[in-house]
Protein backbone atom coordinates (compact mmCIF):
# COMPACT_ATOMS: atom_id res chain seq x y z
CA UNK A 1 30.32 -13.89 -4.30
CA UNK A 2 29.33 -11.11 -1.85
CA UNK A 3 30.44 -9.85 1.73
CA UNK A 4 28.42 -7.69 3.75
CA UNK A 5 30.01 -6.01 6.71
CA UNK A 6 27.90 -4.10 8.98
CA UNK A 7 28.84 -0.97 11.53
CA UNK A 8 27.54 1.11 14.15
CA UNK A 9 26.29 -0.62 16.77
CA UNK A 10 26.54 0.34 20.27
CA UNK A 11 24.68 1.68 23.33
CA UNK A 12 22.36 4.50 23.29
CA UNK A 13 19.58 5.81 24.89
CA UNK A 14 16.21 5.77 24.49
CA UNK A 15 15.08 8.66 21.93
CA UNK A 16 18.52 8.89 20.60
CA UNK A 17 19.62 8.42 17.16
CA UNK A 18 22.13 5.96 15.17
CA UNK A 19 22.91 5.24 12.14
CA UNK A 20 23.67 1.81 10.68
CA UNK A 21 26.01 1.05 7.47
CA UNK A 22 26.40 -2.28 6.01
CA UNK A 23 29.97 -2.51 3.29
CA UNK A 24 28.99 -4.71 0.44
CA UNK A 25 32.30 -6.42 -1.09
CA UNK A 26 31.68 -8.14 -4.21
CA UNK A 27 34.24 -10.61 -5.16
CA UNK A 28 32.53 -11.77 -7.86
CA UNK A 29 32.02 -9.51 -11.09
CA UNK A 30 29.32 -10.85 -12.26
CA UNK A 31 26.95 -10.63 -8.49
CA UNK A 32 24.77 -8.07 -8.61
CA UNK A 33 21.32 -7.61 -6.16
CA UNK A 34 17.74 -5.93 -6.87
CA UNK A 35 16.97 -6.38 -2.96
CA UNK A 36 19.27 -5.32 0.06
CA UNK A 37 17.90 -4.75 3.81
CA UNK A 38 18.46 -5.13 7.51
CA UNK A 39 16.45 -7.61 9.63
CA UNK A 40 17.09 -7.81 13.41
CA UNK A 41 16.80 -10.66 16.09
CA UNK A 42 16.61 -9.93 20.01
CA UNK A 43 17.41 -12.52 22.40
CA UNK A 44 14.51 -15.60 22.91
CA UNK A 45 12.81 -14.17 19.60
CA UNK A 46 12.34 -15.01 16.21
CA UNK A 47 14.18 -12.54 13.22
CA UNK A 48 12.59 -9.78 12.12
CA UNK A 49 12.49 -7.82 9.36
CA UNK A 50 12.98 -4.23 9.67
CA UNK A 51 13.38 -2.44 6.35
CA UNK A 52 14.09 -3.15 2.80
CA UNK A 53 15.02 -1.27 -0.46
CA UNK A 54 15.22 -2.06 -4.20
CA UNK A 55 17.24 -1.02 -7.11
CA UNK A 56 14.93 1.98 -7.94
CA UNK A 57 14.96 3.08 -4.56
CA UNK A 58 11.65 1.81 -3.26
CA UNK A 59 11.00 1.05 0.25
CA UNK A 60 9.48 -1.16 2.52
CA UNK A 61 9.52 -0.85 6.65
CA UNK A 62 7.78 -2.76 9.45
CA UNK A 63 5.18 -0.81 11.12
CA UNK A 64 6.93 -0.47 14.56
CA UNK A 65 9.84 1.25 13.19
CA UNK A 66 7.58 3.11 10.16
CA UNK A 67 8.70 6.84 10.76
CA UNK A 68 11.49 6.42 12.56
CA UNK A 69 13.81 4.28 10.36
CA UNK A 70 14.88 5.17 7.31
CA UNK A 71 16.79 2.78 4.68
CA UNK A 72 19.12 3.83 1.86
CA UNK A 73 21.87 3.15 -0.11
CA UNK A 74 24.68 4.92 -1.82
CA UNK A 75 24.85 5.99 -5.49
CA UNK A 76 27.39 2.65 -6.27
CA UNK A 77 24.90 0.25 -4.35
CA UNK A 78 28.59 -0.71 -2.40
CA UNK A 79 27.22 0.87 1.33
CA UNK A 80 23.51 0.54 2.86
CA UNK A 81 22.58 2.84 5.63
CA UNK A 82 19.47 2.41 8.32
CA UNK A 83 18.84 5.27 9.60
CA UNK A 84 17.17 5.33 13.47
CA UNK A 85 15.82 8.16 15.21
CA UNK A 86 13.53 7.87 18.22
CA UNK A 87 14.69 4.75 19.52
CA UNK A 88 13.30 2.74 22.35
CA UNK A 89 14.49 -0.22 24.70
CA UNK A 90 12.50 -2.70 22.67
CA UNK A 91 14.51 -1.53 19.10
CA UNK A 92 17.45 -3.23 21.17
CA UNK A 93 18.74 -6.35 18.96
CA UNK A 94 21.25 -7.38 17.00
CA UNK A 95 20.67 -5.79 13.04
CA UNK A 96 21.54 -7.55 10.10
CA UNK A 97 22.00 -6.16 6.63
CA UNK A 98 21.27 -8.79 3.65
CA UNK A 99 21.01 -9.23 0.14
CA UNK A 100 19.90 -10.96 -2.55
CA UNK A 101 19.07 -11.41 -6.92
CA UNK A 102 15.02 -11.81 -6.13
CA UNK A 103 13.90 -13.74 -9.66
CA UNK A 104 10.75 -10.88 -9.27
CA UNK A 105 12.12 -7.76 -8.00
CA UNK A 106 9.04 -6.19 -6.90
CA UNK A 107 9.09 -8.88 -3.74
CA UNK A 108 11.40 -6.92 -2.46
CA UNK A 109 9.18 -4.40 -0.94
CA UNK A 110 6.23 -6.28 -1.14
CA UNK A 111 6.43 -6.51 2.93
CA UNK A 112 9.55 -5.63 5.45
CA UNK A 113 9.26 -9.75 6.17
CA UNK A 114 11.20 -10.52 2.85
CA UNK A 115 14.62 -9.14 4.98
CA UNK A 116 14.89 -12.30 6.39
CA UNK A 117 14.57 -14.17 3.22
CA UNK A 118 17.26 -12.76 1.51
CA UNK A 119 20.50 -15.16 0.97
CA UNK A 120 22.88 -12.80 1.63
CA UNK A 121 23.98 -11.87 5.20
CA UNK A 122 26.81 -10.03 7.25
CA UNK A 123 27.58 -10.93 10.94
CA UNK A 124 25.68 -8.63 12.67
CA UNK A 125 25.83 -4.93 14.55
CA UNK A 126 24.62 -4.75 18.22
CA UNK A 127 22.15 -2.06 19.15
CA UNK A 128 21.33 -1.78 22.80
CA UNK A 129 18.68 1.13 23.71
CA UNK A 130 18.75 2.11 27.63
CA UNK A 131 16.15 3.95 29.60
């Protein structure tokens, strides 16, 4: 039904900036989602959620990352974007974007956990942060 294809990974350093995008191909015309977001999992620990976003544009983030990240989307829905500023060695993971038809669509943003819920998921965009 869906693809999700994620970008811009790579090395930075700590207190540098990067931005994220995530390509949403939908094969199927009839697929549509009221939830997208990125979760992340570092090495030895569990997946995390990071950010999500609904169709009206609300927003959820976990506090770590809570002014630092920003989530969007484009006017189509077809590209998500995080958004990180102010990064530090422990932001370093690999991010995932994701997706999903919630049957309540205020879950989405309910709490940043529900990234890692979602059915939907691309292969993943390493971020490493250096001191």
């Amino acid at each position: 039904q869906v693809q999700l294809v994620e970008s811009g990974g790579g090395s930075v350093q700590a207190g540098g900036s990067r931005r994220l995008s995530c390509a949403i191909f939908r094969y199927a015309a009839t697929y549509s989602s009221n939830c997208m977001a990125w979760f992340r999992q570092a090495p030895g620990k569990e997946r995390e959620g990071v950010a999500a976003i609904d169709v009206y544009g609300r927003t959820t983030y976990v506090d770590s990352v809570l002014g630092r990240f920003t989530i969007s989307q484009d006017e189509t829905r077809d590209t998500l974007y995080l958004q990180m500023h102010e990064l530090k060695p422990e932001d370093t993971a690999m991010y995932y974007c994701a997706s999903d038809n919630l049957p309540d669509g205020d879950l989405c943003t309910g709490a940043s956990t529900i990234a890692t819920t979602l059915t939907h998921r691309g292969q993943g965009t390493q971020v490493t942060v250096f001191s």
